[in-house]
C-alpha atoms as a PDB file:
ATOM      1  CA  UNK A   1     127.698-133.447 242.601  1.00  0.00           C
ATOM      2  CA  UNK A   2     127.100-130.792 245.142  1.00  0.00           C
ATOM      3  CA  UNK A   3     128.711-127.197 244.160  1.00  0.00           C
ATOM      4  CA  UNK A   4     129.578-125.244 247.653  1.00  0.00           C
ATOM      5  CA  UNK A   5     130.242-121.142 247.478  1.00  0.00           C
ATOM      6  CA  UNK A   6     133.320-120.738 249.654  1.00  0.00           C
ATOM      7  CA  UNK A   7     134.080-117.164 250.167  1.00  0.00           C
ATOM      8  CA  UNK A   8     137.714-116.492 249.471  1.00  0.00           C
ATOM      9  CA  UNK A   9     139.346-113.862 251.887  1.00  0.00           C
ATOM     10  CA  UNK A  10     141.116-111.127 251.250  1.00  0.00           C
ATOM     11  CA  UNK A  11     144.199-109.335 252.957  1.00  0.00           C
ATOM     12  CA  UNK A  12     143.526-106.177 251.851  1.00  0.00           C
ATOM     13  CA  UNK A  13     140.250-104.990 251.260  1.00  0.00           C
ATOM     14  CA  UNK A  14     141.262-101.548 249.900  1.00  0.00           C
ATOM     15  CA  UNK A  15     142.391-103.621 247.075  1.00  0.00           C
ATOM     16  CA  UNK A  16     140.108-104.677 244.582  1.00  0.00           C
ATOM     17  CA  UNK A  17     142.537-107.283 242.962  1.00  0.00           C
ATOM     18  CA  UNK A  18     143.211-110.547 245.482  1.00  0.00           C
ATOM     19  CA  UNK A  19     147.341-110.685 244.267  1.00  0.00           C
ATOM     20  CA  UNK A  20     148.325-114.010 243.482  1.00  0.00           C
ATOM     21  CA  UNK A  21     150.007-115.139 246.054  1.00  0.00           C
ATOM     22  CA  UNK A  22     146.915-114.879 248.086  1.00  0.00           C
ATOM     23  CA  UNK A  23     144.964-116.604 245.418  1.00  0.00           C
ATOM     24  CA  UNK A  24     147.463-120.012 245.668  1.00  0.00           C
ATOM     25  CA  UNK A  25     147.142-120.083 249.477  1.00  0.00           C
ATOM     26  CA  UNK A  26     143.073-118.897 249.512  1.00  0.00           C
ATOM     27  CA  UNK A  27     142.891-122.186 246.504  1.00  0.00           C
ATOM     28  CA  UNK A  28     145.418-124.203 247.732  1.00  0.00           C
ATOM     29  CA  UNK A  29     144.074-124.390 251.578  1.00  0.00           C
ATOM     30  CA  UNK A  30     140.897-124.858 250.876  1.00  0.00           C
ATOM     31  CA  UNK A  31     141.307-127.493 248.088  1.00  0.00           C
ATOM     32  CA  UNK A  32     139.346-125.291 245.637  1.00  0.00           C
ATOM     33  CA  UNK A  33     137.799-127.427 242.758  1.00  0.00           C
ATOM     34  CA  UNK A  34     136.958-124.172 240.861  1.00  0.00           C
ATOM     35  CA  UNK A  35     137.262-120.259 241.222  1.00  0.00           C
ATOM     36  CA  UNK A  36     134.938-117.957 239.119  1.00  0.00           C
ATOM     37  CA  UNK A  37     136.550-114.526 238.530  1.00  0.00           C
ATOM     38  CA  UNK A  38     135.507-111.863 236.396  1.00  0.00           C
ATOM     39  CA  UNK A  39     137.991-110.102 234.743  1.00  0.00           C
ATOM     40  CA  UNK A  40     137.660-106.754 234.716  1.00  0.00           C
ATOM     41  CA  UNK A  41     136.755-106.909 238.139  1.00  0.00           C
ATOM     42  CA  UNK A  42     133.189-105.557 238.697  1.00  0.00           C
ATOM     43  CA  UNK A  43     132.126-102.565 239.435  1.00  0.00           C
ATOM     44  CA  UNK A  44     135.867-101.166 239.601  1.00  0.00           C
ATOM     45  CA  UNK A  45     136.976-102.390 235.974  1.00  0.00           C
ATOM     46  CA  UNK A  46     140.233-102.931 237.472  1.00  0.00           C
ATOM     47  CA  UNK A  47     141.748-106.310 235.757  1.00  0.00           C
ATOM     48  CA  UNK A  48     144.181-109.197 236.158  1.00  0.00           C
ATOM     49  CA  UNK A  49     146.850-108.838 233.476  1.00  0.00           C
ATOM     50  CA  UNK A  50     150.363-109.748 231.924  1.00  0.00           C
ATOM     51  CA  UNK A  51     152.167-111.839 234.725  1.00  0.00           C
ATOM     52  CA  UNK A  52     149.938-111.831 237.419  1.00  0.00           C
ATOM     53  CA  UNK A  53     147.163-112.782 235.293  1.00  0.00           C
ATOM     54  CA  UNK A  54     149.627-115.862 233.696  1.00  0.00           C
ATOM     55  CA  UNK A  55     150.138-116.484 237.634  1.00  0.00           C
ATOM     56  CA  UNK A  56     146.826-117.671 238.242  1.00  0.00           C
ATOM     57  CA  UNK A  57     146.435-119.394 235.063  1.00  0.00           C
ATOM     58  CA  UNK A  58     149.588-121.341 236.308  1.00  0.00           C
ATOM     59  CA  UNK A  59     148.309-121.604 239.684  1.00  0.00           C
ATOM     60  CA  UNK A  60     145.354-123.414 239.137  1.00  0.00           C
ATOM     61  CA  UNK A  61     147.092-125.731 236.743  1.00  0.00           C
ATOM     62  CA  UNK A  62     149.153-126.772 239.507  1.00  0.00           C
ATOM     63  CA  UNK A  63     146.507-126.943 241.829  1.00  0.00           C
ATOM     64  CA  UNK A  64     144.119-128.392 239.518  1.00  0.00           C
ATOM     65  CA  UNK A  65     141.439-125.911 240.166  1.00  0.00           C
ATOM     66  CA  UNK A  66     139.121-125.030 237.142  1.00  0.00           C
ATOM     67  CA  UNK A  67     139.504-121.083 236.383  1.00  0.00           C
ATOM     68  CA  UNK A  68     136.033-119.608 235.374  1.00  0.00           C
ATOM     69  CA  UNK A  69     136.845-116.741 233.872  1.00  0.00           C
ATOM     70  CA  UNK A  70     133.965-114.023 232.805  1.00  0.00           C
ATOM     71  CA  UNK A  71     136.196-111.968 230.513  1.00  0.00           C
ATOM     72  CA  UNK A  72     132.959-110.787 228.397  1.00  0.00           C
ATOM     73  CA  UNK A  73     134.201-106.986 228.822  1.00  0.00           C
ATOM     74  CA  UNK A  74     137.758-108.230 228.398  1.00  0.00           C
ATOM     75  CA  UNK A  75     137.380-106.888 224.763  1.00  0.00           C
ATOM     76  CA  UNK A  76     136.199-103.485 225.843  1.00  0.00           C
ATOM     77  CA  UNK A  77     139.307-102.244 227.649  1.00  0.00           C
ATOM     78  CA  UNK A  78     140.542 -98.942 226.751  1.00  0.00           C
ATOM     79  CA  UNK A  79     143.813 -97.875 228.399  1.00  0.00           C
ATOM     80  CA  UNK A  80     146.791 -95.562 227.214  1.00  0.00           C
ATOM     81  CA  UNK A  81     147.637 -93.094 224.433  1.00  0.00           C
ATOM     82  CA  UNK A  82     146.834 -95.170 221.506  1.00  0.00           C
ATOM     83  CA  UNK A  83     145.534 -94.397 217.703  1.00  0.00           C
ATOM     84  CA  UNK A  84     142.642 -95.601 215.693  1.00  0.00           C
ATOM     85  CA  UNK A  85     143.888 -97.343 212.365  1.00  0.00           C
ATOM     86  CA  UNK A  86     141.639 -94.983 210.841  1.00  0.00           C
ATOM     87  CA  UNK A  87     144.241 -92.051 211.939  1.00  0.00           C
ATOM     88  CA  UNK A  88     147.418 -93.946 211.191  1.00  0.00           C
ATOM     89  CA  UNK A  89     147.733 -96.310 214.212  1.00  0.00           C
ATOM     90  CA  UNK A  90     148.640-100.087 213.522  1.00  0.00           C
ATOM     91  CA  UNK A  91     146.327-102.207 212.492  1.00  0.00           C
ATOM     92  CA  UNK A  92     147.790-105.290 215.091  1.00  0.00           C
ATOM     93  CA  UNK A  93     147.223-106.390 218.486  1.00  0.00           C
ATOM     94  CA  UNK A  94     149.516-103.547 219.420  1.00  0.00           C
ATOM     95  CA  UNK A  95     147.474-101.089 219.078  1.00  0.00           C
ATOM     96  CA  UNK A  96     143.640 -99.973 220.922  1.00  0.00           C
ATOM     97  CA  UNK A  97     141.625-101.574 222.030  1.00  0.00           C
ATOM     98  CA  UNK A  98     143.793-104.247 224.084  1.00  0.00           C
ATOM     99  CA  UNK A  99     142.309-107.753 224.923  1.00  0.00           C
ATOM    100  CA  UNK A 100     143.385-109.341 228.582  1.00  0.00           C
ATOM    101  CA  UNK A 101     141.854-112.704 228.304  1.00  0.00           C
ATOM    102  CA  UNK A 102     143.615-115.811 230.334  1.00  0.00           C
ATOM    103  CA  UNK A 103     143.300-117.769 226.745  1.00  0.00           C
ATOM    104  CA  UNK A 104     146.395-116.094 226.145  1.00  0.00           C
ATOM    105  CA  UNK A 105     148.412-117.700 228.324  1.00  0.00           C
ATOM    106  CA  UNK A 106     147.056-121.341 227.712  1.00  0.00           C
ATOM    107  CA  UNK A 107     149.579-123.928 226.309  1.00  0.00           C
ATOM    108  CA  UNK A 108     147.516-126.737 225.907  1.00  0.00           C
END
């Protein structure tokens, strides 16, 4: 087995995040086998999350291209106006810090 880097273009490059669209034709056209992402993006710490990030996880489903995900700082994401347990805040996945791994929106 021979593993190939194919650089995957990208409309805008004042945009750190390729939208998903652009990820199903980039994948789909090029009959991608894999993609490795890291999410956060490095060095911007912008991420994939909520919809779009459950659009790629469909995406390569359908395309049968294996999603590589680093998500090792996925854990470390601090965003919002949100309180510590220790000073009354919930104690759930509601509150800080907020997680935005694509495990989430597995089904198998």
């Amino acid at each position: 087995m021979r593993i190939s880097p194919s650089p995957v273009l990208h409309r805008n490059v004042h945009e750190a995040l390729l939208p998903s669209e652009d990820f199903a034709f980039e994948a789909g056209g090029r009959g991608l086998g894999a993609m490795l992402l890291s999410n956060p993006a490095n060095p911007t710490g912008q991420s994939l999350e909520g919809d779009e990030l459950d659009a790629y996880v469909k995406i390569a489903r359908d395309l049968n291209c294996c999603l590589l995900m680093d998500e090792f700082y996925s854990h470390y994401y601090y965003d919002g106006e949100n309180v510590s347990p220790e000073d009354g805040g919930a104690d759930d996945d509601s509150n800080w810090p907020k997680t935005v791994s694509s495990a989430k929106y597995i089904d198998d």
